[in-house]
C-alpha atoms as a PDB file:
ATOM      1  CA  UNK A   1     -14.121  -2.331   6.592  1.00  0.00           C
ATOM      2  CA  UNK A   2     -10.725  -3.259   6.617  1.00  0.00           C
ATOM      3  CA  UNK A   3      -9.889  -0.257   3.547  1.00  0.00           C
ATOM      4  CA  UNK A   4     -11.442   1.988   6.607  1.00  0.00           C
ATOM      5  CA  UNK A   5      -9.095   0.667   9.301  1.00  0.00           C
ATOM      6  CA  UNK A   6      -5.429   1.298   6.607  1.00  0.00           C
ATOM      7  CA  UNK A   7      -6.737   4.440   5.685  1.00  0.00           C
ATOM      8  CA  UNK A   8      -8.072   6.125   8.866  1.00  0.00           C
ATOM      9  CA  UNK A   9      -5.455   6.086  11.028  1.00  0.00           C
ATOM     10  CA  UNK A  10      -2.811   7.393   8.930  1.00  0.00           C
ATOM     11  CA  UNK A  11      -5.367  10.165   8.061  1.00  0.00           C
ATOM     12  CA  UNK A  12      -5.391  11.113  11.952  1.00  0.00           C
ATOM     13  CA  UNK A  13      -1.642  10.809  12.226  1.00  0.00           C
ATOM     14  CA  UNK A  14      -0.176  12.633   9.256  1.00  0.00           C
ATOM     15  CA  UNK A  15       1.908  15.816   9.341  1.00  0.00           C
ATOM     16  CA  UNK A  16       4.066  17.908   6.691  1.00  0.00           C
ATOM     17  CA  UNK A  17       5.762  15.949   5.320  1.00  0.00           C
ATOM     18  CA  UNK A  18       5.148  12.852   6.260  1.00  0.00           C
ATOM     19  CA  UNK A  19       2.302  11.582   4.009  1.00  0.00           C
ATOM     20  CA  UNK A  20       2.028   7.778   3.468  1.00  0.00           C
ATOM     21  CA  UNK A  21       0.512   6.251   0.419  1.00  0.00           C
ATOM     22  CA  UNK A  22      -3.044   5.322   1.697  1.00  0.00           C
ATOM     23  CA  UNK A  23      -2.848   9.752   2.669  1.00  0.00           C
ATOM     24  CA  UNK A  24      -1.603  10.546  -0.803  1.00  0.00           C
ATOM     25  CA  UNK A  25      -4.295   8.428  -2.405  1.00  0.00           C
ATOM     26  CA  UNK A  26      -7.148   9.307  -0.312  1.00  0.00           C
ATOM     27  CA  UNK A  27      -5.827  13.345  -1.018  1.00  0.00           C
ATOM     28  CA  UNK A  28      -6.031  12.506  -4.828  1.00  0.00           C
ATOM     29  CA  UNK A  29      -9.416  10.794  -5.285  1.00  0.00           C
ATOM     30  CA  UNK A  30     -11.111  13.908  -2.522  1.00  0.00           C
ATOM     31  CA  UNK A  31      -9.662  16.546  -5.133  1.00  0.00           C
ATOM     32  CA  UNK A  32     -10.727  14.962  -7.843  1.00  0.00           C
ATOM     33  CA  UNK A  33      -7.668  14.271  -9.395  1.00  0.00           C
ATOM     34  CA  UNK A  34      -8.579  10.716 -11.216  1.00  0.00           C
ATOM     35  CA  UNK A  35      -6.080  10.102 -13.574  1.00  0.00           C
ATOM     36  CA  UNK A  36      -3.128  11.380 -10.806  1.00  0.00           C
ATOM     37  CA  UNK A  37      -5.168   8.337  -8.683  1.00  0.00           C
ATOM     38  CA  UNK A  38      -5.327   5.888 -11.136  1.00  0.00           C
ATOM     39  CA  UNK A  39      -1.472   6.044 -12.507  1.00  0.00           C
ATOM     40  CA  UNK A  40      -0.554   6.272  -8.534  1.00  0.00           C
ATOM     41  CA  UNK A  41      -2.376   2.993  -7.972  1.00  0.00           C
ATOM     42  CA  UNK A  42      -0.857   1.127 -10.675  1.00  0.00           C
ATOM     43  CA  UNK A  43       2.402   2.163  -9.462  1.00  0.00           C
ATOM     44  CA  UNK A  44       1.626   1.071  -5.579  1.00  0.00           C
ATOM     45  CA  UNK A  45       0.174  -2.191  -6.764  1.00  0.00           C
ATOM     46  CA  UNK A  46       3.376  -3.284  -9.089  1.00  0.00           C
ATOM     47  CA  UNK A  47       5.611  -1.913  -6.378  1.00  0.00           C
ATOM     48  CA  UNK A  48       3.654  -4.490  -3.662  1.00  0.00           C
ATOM     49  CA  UNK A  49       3.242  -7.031  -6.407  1.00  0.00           C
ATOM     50  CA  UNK A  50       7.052  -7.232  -7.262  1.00  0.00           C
ATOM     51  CA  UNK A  51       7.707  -7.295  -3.126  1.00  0.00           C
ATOM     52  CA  UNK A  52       5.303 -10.060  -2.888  1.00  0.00           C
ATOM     53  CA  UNK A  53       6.792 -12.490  -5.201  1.00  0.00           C
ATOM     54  CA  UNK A  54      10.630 -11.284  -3.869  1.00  0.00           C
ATOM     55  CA  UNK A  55       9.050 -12.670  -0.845  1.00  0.00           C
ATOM     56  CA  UNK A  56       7.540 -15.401  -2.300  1.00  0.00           C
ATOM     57  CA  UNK A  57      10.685 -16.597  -3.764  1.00  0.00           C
ATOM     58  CA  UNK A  58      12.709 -16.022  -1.015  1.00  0.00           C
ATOM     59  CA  UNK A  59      10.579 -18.339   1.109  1.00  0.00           C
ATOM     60  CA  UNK A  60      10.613 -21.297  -0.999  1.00  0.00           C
ATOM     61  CA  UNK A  61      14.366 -21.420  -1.461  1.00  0.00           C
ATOM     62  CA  UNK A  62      14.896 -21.225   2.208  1.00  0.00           C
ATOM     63  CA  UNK A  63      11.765 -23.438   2.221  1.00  0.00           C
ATOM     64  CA  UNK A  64      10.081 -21.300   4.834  1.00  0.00           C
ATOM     65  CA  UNK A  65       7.063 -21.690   6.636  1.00  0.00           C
ATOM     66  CA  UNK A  66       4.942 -19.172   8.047  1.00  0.00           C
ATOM     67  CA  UNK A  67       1.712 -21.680   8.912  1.00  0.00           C
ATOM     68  CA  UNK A  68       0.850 -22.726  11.817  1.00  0.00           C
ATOM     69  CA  UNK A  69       3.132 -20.539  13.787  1.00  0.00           C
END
Protein backbone atom coordinates (compact mmCIF):
# COMPACT_ATOMS: atom_id res chain seq x y z
CA UNK A 1 0.00 0.00 0.00
CA UNK A 2 2.38 2.43 0.92
CA UNK A 3 4.57 1.67 -2.79
CA UNK A 4 0.88 2.80 -4.15
CA UNK A 5 0.69 6.04 -2.15
CA UNK A 6 4.93 7.24 -3.46
CA UNK A 7 4.13 6.22 -6.74
CA UNK A 8 0.59 7.50 -7.53
CA UNK A 9 0.72 10.83 -6.91
CA UNK A 10 3.72 11.76 -8.71
CA UNK A 11 2.14 9.75 -11.63
CA UNK A 12 -0.91 12.34 -11.51
CA UNK A 13 1.39 15.31 -11.13
CA UNK A 14 4.16 14.88 -13.67
CA UNK A 15 4.82 17.07 -16.71
CA UNK A 16 7.75 17.41 -19.42
CA UNK A 17 10.25 17.50 -17.88
CA UNK A 18 9.77 17.08 -14.65
CA UNK A 19 9.82 13.29 -14.03
CA UNK A 20 10.80 12.07 -10.51
CA UNK A 21 12.35 8.74 -9.85
CA UNK A 22 9.28 6.68 -8.63
CA UNK A 23 7.82 8.22 -12.64
CA UNK A 24 11.01 7.12 -14.32
CA UNK A 25 10.86 3.70 -12.72
CA UNK A 26 7.29 3.00 -13.02
CA UNK A 27 7.87 4.27 -17.10
CA UNK A 28 10.69 1.58 -17.30
CA UNK A 29 9.16 -1.58 -15.78
CA UNK A 30 5.42 -0.58 -18.06
CA UNK A 31 7.75 -0.66 -21.29
CA UNK A 32 9.36 -3.44 -20.48
CA UNK A 33 12.63 -2.22 -20.21
CA UNK A 34 14.07 -4.67 -17.27
CA UNK A 35 17.55 -4.36 -17.29
CA UNK A 36 17.19 -0.16 -17.78
CA UNK A 37 14.91 -0.91 -14.29
CA UNK A 38 17.09 -3.00 -12.58
CA UNK A 39 20.57 -0.90 -13.08
CA UNK A 40 18.21 2.32 -12.24
CA UNK A 41 17.26 0.72 -8.94
CA UNK A 42 20.60 -0.15 -7.85
CA UNK A 43 21.63 3.27 -8.51
CA UNK A 44 18.49 4.92 -6.43
CA UNK A 45 19.06 2.51 -3.61
CA UNK A 46 23.07 3.29 -3.16
CA UNK A 47 22.26 6.92 -3.75
CA UNK A 48 19.51 6.69 -0.56
CA UNK A 49 21.76 4.21 1.17
CA UNK A 50 24.90 6.53 1.15
CA UNK A 51 22.31 9.61 2.31
CA UNK A 52 21.12 7.45 5.03
CA UNK A 53 24.27 6.71 6.76
CA UNK A 54 25.55 10.67 5.97
CA UNK A 55 22.58 11.12 8.10
CA UNK A 56 23.20 8.58 10.34
CA UNK A 57 26.56 9.84 11.12
CA UNK A 58 25.75 13.20 11.30
CA UNK A 59 23.27 12.51 14.09
CA UNK A 60 25.42 10.70 16.38
CA UNK A 61 28.23 13.24 16.40
CA UNK A 62 25.84 15.97 17.18
CA UNK A 63 24.23 13.22 19.31
CA UNK A 64 20.80 13.95 17.93
CA UNK A 65 17.59 12.72 18.77
CA UNK A 66 14.68 12.44 16.70
CA UNK A 67 12.44 10.09 19.34
CA UNK A 68 9.96 11.07 21.11
CA UNK A 69 9.56 14.42 19.53
Amino acid sequence: MLTVQSVALPLLLVGPGTELVAVTLFDLWQNGQVTELAAMGVLWLTFMSIVGVCFHVVARRYRLSFEGQ
